[in-house]
N, C-alpha and C. Protein backbone atom coordinates (compact mmCIF):
# COMPACT_ATOMS: atom_id res chain seq x y z
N UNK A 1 69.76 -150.77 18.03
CA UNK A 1 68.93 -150.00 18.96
C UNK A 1 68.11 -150.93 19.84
N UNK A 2 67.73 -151.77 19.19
CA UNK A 2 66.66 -153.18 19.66
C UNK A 2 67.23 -153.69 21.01
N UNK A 3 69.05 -154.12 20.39
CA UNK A 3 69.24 -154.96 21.49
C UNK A 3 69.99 -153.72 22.63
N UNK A 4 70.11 -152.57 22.41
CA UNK A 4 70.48 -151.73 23.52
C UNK A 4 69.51 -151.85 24.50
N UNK A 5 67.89 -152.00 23.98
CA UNK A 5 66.56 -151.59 25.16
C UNK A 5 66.94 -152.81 25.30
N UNK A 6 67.37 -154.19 24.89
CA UNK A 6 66.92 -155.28 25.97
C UNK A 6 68.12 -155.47 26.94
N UNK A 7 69.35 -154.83 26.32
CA UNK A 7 70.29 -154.70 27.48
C UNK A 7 70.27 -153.40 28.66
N UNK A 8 69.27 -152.65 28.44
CA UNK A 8 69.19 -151.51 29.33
C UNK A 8 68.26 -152.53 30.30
N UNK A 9 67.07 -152.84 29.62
CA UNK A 9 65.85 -153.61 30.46
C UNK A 9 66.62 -154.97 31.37
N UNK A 10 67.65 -155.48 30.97
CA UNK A 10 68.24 -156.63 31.72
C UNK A 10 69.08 -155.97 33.21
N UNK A 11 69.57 -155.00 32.95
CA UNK A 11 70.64 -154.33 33.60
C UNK A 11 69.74 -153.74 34.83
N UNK A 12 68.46 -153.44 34.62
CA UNK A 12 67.52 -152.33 35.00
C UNK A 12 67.12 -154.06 36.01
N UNK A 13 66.87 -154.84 35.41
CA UNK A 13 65.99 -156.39 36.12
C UNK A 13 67.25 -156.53 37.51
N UNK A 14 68.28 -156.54 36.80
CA UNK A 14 69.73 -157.23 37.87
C UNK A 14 69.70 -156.76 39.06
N UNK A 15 69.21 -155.25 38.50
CA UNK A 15 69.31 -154.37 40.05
C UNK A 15 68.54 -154.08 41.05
N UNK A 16 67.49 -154.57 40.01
CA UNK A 16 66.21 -154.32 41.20
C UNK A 16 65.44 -155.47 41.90
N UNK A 17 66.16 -156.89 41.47
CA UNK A 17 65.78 -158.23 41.52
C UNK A 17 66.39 -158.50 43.15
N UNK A 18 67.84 -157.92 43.28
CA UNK A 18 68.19 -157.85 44.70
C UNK A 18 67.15 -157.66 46.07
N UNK A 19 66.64 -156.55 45.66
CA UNK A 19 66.14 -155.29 46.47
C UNK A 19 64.93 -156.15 46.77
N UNK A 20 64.22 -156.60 45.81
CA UNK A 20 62.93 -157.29 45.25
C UNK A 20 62.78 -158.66 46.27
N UNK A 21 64.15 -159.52 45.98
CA UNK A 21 64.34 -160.44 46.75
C UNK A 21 64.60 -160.40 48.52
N UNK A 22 64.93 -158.99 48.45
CA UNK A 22 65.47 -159.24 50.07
C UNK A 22 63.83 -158.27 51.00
N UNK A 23 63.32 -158.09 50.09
CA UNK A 23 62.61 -156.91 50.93
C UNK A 23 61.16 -157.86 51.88
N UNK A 24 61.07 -159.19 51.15
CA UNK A 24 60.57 -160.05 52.19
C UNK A 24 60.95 -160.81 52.87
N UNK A 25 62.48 -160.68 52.99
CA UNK A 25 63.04 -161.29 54.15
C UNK A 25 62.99 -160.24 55.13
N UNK A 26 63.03 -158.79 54.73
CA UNK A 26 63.48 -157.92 55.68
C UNK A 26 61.85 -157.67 56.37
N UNK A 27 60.88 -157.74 56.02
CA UNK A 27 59.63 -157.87 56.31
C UNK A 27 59.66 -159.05 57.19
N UNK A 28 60.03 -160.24 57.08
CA UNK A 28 59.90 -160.92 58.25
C UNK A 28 60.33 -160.61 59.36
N UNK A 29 61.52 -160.06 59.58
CA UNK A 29 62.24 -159.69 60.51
C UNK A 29 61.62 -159.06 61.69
N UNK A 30 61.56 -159.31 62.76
CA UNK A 30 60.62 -158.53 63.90
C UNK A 30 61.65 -157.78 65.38
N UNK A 31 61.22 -156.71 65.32
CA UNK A 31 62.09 -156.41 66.72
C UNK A 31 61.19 -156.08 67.40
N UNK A 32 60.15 -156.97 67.51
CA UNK A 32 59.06 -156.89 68.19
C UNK A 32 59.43 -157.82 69.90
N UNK A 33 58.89 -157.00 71.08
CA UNK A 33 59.52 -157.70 72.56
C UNK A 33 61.46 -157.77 72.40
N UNK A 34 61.83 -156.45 72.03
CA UNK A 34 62.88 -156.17 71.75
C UNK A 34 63.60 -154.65 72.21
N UNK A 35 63.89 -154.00 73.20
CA UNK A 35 64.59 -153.25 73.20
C UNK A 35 63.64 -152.92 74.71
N UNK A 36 63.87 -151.50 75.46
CA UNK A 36 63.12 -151.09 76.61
C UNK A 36 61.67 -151.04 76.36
N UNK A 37 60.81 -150.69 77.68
CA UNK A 37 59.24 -150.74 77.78
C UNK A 37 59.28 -150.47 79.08
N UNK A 38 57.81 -149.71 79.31
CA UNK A 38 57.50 -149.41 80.43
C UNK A 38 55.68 -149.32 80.49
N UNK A 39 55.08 -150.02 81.42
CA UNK A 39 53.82 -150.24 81.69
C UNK A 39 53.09 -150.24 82.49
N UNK A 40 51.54 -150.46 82.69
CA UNK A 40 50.97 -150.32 83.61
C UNK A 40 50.44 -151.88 83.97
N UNK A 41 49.79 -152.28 85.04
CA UNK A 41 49.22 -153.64 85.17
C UNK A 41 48.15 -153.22 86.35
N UNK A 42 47.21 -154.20 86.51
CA UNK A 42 45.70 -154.85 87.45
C UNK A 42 45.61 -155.92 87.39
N UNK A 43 44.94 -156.22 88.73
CA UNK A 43 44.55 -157.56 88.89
C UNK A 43 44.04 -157.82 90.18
N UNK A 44 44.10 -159.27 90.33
CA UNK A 44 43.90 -159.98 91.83
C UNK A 44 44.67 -160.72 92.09
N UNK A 45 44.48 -160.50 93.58
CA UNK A 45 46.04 -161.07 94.63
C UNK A 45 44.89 -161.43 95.76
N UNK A 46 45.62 -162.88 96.28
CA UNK A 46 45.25 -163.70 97.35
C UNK A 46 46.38 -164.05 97.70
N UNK A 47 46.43 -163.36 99.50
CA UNK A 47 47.55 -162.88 100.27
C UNK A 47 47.45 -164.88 101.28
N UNK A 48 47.89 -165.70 101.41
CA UNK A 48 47.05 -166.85 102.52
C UNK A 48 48.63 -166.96 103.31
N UNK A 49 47.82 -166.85 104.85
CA UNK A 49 49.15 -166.89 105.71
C UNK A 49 48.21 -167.75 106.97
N UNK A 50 49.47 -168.31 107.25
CA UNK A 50 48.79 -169.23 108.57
C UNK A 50 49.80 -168.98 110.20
N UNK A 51 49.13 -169.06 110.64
CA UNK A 51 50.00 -169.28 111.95
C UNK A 51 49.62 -170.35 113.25
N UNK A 52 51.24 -170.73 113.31
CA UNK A 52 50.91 -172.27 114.27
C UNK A 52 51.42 -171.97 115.22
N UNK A 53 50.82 -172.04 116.59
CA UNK A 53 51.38 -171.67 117.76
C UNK A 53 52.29 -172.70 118.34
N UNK A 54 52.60 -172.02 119.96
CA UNK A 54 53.63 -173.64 120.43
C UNK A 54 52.63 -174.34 121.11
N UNK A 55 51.27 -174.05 121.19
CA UNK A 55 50.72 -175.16 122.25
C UNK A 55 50.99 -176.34 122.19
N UNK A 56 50.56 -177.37 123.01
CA UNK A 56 50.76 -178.82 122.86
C UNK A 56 49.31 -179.24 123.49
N UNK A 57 48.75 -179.57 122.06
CA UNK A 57 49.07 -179.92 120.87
C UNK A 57 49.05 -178.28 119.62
N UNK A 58 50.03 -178.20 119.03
CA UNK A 58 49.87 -176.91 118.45
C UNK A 58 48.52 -176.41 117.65
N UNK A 59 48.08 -175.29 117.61
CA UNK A 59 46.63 -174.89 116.73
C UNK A 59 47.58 -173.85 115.96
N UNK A 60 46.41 -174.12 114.56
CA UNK A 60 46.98 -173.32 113.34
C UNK A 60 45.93 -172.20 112.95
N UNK A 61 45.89 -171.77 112.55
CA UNK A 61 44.72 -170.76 112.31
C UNK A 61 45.29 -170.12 110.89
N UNK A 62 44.41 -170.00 109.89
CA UNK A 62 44.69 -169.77 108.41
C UNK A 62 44.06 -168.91 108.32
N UNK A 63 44.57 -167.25 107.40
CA UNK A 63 43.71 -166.23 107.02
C UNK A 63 43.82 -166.14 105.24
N UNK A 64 43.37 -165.79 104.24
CA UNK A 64 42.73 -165.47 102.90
C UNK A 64 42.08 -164.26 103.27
N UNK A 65 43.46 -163.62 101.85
CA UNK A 65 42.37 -161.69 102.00
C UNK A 65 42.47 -161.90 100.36
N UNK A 66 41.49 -161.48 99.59
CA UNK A 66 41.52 -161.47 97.94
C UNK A 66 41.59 -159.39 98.24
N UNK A 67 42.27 -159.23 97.06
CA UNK A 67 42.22 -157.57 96.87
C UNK A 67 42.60 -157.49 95.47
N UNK A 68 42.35 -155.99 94.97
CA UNK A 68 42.75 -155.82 93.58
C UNK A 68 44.48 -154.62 94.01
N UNK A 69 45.24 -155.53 92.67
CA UNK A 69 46.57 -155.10 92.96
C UNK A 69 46.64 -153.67 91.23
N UNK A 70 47.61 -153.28 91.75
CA UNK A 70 47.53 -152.18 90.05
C UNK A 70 48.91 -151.15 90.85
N UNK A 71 49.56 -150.97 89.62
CA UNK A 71 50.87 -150.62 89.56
C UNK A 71 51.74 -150.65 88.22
N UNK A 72 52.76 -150.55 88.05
CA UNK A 72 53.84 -150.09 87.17
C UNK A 72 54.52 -150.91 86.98
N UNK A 73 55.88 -151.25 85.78
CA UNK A 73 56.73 -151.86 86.02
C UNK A 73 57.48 -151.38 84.45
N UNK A 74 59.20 -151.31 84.44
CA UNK A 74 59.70 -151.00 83.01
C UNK A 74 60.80 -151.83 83.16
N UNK A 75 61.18 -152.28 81.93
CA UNK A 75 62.29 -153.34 81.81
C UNK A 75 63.11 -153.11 80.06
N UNK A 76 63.59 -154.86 80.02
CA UNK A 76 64.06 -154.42 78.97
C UNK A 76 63.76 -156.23 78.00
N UNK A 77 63.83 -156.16 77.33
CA UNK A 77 63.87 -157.32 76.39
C UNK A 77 64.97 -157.29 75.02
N UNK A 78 65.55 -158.49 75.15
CA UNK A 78 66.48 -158.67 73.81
C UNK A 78 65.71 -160.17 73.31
N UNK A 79 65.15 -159.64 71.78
CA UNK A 79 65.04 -160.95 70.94
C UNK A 79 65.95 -161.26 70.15
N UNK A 80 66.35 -162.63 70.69
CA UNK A 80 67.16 -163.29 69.98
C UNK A 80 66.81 -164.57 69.09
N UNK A 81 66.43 -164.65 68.11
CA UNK A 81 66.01 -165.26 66.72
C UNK A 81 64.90 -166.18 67.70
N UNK A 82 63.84 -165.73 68.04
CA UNK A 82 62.88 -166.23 68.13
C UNK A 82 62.82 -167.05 70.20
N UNK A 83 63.88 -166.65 70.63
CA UNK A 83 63.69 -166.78 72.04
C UNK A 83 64.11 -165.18 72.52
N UNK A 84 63.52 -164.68 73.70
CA UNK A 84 63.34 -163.64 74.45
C UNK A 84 63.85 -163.67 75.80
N UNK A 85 65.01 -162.78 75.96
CA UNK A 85 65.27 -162.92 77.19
C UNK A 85 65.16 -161.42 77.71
N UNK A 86 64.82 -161.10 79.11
CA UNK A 86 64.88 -159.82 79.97
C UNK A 86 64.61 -159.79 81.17
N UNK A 87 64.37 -158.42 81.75
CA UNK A 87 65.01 -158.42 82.60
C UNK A 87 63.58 -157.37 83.33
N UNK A 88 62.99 -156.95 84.33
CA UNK A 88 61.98 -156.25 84.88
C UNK A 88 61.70 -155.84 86.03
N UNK A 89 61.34 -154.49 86.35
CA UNK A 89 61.25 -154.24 87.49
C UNK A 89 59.91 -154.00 87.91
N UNK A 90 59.02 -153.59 89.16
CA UNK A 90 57.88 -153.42 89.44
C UNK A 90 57.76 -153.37 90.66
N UNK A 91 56.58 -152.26 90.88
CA UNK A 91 55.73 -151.85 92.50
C UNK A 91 54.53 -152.05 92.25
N UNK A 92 54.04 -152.50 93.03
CA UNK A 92 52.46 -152.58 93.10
C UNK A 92 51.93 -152.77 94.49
N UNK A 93 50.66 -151.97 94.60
CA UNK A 93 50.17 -151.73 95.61
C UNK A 93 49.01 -152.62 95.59
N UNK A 94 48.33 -152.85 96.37
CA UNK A 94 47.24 -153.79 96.63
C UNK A 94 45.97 -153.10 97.64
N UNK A 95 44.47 -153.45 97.42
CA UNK A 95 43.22 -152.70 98.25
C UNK A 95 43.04 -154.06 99.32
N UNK A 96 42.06 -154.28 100.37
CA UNK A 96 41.80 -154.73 101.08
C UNK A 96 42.33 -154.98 102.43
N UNK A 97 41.85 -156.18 103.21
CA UNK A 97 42.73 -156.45 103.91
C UNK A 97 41.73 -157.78 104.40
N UNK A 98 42.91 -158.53 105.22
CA UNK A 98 42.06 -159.84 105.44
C UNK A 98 42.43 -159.99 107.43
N UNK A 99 41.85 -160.95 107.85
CA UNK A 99 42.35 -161.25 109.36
C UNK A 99 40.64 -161.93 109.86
N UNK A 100 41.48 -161.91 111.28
CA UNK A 100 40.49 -163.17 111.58
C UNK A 100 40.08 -162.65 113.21
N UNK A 101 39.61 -163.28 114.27
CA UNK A 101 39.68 -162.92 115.12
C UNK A 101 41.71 -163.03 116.21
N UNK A 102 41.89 -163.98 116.12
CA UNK A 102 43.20 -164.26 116.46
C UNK A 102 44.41 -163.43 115.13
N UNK A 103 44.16 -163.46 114.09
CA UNK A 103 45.54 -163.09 113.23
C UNK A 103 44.17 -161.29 112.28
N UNK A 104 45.22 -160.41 112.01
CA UNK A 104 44.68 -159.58 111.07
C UNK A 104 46.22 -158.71 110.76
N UNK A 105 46.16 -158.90 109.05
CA UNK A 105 46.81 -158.58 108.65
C UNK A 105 46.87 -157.40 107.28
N UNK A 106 47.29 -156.27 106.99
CA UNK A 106 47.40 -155.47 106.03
C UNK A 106 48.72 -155.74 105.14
N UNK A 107 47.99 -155.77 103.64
CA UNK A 107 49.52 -155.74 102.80
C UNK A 107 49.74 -154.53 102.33
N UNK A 108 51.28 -153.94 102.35
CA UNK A 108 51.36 -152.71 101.56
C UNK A 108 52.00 -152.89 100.22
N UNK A 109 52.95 -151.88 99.76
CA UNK A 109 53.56 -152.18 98.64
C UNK A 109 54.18 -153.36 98.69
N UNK A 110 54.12 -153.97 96.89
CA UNK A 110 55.61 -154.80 96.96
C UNK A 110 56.17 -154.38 95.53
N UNK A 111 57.56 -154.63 95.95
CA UNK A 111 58.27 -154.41 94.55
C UNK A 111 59.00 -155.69 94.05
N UNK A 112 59.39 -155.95 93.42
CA UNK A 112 59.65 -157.18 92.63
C UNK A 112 60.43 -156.89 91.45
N UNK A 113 62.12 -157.66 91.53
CA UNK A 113 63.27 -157.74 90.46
C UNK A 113 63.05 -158.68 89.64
N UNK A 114 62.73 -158.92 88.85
CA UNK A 114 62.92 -160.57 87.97
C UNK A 114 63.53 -160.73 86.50
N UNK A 115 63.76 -161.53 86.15
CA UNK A 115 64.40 -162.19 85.10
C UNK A 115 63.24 -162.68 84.20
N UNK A 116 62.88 -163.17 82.81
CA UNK A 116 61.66 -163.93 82.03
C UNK A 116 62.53 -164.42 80.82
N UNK A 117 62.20 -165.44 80.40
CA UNK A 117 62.58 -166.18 79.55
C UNK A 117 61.54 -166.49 78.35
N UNK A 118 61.27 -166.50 77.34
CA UNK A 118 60.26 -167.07 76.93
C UNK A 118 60.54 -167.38 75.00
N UNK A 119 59.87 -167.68 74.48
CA UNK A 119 59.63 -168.45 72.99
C UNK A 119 58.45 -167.70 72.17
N UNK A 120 58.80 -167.20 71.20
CA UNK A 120 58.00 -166.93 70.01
C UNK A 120 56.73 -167.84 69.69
N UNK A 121 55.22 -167.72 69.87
CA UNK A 121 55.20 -168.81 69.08
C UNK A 121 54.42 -168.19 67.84
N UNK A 122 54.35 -167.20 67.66
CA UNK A 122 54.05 -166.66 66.36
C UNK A 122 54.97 -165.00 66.52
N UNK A 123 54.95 -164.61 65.56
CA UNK A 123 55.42 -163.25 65.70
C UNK A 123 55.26 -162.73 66.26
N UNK A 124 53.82 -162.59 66.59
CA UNK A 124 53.43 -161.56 67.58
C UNK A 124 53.22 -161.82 69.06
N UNK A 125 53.42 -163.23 69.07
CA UNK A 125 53.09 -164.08 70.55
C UNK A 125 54.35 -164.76 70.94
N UNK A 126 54.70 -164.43 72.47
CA UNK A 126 55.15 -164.40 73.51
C UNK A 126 54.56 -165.17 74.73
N UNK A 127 55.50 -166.99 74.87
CA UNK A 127 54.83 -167.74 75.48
C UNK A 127 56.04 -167.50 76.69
N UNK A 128 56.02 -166.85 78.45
CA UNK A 128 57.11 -166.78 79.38
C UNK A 128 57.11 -167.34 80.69
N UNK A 129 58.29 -167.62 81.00
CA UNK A 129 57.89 -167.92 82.21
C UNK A 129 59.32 -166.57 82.94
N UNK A 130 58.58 -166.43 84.45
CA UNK A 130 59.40 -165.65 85.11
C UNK A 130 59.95 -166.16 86.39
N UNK A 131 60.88 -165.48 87.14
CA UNK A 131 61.40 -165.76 88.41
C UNK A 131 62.34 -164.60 88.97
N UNK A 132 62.51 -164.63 90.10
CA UNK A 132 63.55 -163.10 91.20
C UNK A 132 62.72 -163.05 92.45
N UNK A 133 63.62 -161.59 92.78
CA UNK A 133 63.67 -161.38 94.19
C UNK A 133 61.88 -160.75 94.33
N UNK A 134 61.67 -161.02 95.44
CA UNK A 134 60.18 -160.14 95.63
C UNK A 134 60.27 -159.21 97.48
N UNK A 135 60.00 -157.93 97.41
CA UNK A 135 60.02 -157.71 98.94
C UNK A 135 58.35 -156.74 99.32
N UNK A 136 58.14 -157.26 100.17
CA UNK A 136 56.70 -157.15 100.30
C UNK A 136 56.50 -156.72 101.66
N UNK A 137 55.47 -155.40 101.82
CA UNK A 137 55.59 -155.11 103.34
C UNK A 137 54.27 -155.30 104.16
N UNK A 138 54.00 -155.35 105.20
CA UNK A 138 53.31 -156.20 106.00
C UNK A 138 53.19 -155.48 107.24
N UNK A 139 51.70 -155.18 107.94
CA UNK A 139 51.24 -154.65 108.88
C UNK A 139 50.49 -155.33 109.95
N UNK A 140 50.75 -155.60 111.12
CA UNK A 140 50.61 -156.83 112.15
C UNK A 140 49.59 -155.95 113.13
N UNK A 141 48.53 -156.41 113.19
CA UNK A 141 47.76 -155.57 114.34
C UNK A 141 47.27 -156.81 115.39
N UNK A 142 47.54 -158.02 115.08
CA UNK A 142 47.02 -158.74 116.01
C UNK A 142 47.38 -160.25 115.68
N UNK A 143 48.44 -161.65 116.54
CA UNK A 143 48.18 -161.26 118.32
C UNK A 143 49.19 -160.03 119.06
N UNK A 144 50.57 -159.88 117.58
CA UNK A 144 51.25 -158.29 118.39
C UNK A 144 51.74 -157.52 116.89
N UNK A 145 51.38 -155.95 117.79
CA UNK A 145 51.77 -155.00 116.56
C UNK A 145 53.12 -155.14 116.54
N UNK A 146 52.97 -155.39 114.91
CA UNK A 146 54.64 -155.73 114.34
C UNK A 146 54.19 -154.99 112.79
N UNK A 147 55.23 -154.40 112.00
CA UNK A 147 55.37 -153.99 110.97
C UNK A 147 56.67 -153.96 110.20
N UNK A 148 56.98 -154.66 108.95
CA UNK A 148 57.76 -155.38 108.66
C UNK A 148 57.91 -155.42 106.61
N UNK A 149 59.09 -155.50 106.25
CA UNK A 149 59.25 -155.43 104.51
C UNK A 149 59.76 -157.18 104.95
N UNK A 150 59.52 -157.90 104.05
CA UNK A 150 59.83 -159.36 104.06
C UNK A 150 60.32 -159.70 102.70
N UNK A 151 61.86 -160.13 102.52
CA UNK A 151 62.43 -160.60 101.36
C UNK A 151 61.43 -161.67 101.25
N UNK A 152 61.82 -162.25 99.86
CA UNK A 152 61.02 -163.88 99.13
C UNK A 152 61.53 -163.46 97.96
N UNK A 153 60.48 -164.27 97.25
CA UNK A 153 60.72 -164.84 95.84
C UNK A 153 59.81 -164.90 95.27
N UNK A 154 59.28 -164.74 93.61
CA UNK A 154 58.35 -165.12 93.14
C UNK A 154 58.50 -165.84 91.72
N UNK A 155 58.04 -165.99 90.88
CA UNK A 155 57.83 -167.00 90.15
C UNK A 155 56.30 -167.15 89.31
N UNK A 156 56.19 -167.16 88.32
CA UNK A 156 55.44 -166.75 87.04
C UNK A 156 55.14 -167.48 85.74
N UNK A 157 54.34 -167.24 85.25
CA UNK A 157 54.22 -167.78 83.59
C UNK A 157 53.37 -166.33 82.89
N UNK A 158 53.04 -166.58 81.56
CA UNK A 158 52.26 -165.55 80.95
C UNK A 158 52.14 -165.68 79.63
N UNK A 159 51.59 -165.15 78.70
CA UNK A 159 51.28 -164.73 77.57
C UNK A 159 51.34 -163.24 77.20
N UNK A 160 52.38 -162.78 76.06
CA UNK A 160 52.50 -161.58 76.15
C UNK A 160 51.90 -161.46 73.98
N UNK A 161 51.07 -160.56 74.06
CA UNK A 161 50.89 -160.16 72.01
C UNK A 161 50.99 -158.79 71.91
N UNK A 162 51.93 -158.83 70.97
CA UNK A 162 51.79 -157.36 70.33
C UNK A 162 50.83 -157.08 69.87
N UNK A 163 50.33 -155.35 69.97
CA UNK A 163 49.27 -155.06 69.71
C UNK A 163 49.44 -153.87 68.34
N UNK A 164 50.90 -154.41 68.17
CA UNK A 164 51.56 -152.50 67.58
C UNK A 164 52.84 -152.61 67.36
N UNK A 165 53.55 -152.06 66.67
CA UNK A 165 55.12 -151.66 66.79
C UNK A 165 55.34 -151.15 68.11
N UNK A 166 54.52 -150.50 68.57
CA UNK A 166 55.14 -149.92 70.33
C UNK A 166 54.60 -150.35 71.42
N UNK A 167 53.36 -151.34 71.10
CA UNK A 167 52.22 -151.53 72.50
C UNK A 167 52.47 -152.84 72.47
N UNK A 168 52.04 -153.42 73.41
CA UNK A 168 51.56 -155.11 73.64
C UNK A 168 51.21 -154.90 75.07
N UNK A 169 50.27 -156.77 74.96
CA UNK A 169 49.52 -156.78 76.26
C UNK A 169 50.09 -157.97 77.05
N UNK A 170 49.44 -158.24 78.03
CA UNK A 170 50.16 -159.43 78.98
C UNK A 170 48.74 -160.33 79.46
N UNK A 171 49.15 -161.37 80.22
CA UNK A 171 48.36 -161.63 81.27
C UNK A 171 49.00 -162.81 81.66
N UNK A 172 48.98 -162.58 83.20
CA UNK A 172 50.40 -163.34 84.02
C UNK A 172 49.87 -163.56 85.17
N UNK A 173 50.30 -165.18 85.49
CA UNK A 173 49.95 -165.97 86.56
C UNK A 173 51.17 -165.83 87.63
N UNK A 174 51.05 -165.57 88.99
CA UNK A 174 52.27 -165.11 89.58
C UNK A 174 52.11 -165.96 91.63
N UNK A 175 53.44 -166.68 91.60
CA UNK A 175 53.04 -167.29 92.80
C UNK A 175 54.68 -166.44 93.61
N UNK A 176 54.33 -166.12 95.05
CA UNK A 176 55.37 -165.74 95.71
C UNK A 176 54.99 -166.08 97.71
N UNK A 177 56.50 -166.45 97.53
CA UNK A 177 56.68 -166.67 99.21
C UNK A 177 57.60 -165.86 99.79
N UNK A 178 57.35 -165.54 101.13
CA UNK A 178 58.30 -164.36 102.14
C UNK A 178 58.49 -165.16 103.12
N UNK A 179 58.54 -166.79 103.27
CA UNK A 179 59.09 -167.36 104.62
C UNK A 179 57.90 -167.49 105.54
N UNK A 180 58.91 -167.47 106.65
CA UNK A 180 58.19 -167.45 108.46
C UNK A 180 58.91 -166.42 109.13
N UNK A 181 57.95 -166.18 109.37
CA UNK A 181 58.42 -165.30 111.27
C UNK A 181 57.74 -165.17 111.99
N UNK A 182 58.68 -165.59 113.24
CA UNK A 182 58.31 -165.96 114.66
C UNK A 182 57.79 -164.63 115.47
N UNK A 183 56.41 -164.78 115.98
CA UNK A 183 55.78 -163.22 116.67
C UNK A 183 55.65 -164.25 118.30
N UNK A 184 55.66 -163.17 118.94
CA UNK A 184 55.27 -163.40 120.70
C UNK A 184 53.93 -163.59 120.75
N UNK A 185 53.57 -164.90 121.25
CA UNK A 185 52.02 -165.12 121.50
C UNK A 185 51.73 -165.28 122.97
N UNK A 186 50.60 -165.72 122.91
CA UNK A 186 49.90 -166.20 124.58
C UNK A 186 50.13 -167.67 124.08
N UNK A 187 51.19 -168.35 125.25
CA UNK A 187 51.53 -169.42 125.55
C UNK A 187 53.05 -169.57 124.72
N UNK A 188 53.35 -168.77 124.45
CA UNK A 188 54.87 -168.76 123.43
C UNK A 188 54.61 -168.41 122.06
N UNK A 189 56.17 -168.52 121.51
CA UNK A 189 56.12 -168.11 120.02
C UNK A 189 54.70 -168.53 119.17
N UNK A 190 54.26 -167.84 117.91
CA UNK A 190 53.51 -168.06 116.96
C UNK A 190 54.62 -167.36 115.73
N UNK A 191 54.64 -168.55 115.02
CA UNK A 191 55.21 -168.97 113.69
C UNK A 191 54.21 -168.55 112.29
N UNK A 192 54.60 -167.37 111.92
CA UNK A 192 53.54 -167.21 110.74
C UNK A 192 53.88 -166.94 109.34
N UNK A 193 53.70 -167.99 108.23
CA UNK A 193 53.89 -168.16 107.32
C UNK A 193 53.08 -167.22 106.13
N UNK A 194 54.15 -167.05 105.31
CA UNK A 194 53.63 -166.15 104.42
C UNK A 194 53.64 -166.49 102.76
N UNK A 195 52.24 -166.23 101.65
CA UNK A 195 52.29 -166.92 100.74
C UNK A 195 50.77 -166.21 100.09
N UNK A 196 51.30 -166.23 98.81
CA UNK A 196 50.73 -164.97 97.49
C UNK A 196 50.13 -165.56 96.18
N UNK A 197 49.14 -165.30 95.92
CA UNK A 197 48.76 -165.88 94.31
C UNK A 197 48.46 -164.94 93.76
N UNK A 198 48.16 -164.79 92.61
CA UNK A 198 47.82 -163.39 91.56
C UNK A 198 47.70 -163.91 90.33
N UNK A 199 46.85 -163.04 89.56
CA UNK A 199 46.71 -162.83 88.57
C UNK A 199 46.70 -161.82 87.54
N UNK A 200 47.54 -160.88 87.00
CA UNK A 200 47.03 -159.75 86.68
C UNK A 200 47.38 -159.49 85.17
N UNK A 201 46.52 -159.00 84.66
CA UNK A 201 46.86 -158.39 83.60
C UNK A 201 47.68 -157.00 83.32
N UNK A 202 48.25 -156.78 81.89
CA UNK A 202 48.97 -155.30 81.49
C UNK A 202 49.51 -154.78 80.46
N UNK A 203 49.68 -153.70 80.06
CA UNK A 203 50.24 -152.97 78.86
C UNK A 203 51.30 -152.84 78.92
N UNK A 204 52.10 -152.65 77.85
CA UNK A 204 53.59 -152.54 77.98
C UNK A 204 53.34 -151.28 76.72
N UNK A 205 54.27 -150.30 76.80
CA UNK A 205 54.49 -149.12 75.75
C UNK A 205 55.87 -149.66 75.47
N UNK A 206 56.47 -149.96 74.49
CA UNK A 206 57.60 -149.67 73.68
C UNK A 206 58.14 -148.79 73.01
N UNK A 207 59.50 -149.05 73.21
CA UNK A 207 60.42 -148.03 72.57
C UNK A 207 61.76 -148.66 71.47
């Protein structure tokens, strides 16, 4: 009878020693910055554009507008054993406006495709950098009314932590350029360059 309970009690150990053993591996396991999300973001954006005329000798004239930006964006993320790759979309609108006596300019929406790459460095932390298309639209009241969406590019870093199985937060450094274009001035063309800094923070909801 004796040695039946210690062969029931061994049989009873075998099976549950598996379960026992794997259930903190399966606890490590994270599908955390893993599957779709969709979020909100804020911040600040410094719009700096210059324009150089044809005089001889040419004059440049530089404008800086700071505004607060806030908008949306949903994407997707696949973690793969501790690197993160995806994929994101986003609009964001922006307040202010900047100009000068010679240049004044309004920004409207921009939307922005990008790609992010980034590294685990704890479970819950998400070290990225980003890059894609950016198109950004633009309202010309002076030296001529022109109104205009301008392809570019932008380019990024960030810190992303889970806050949750479904939430996490961000905060992302973001630089983007839309080129030149040539406007009709007094004395010929004016050449005006275009160029973006930001900072903004945001939530991501998971699914």
């Amino acid at each position: 009878m004796r040695m039946k309970i210690y062969s029931m009690k061994f049989f009873v150990f075998c099976a549950i020693s598996p379960a026992a053993l794997t259930a903190p591996a399966a606890a490590q396991e994270t599908t955390i910055f893993d599957g779709p999300f969709v979020g909100v973001q804020v911040g600040w954006q410094q719009d700096r554009r210059s324009a150089t005329t044809s005089l001889v000798p040419p004059t440049t004239t530089r404008v800086t507008g700071d505004g607060l930006v806030y908008g949306g964006q949903l994407g997707y993320d696949a973690n793969i054993g501790g690197a993160v790759l995806g994929v994101e979309g986003s609009i964001i609108g922006r307040t202010g406006s900047n100009g000068s006596a010679a240049l004044d300019i309004e920004t409207g929406r921009t939307i922005n495709v990008t790609a992010r790459a980034g590294l685990l460095v704890s479970p819950e932390s998400l070290l990225y950098a980003r890059g894609g298309y950016s198109n950004a639209r633009f309202s010309i009241t002076s030296p001529a009314g022109n109104s205009e969406s301008r392809d570019g590019y932008t380019l990024g870093a960030g810190y992303e932590r889970s806050l949750s199985d479904t939430m996490s937060a961000r905060i992302e450094y973001s630089y983007s350029n839309y080129g030149s274009d040539t406007l009709p001035g007094m004395g010929g063309p004016v050449v005006l360059n275009y160029r973006r800094h930001g900072v903004t923070a945001g939530f991501n909801l998971r699914f």
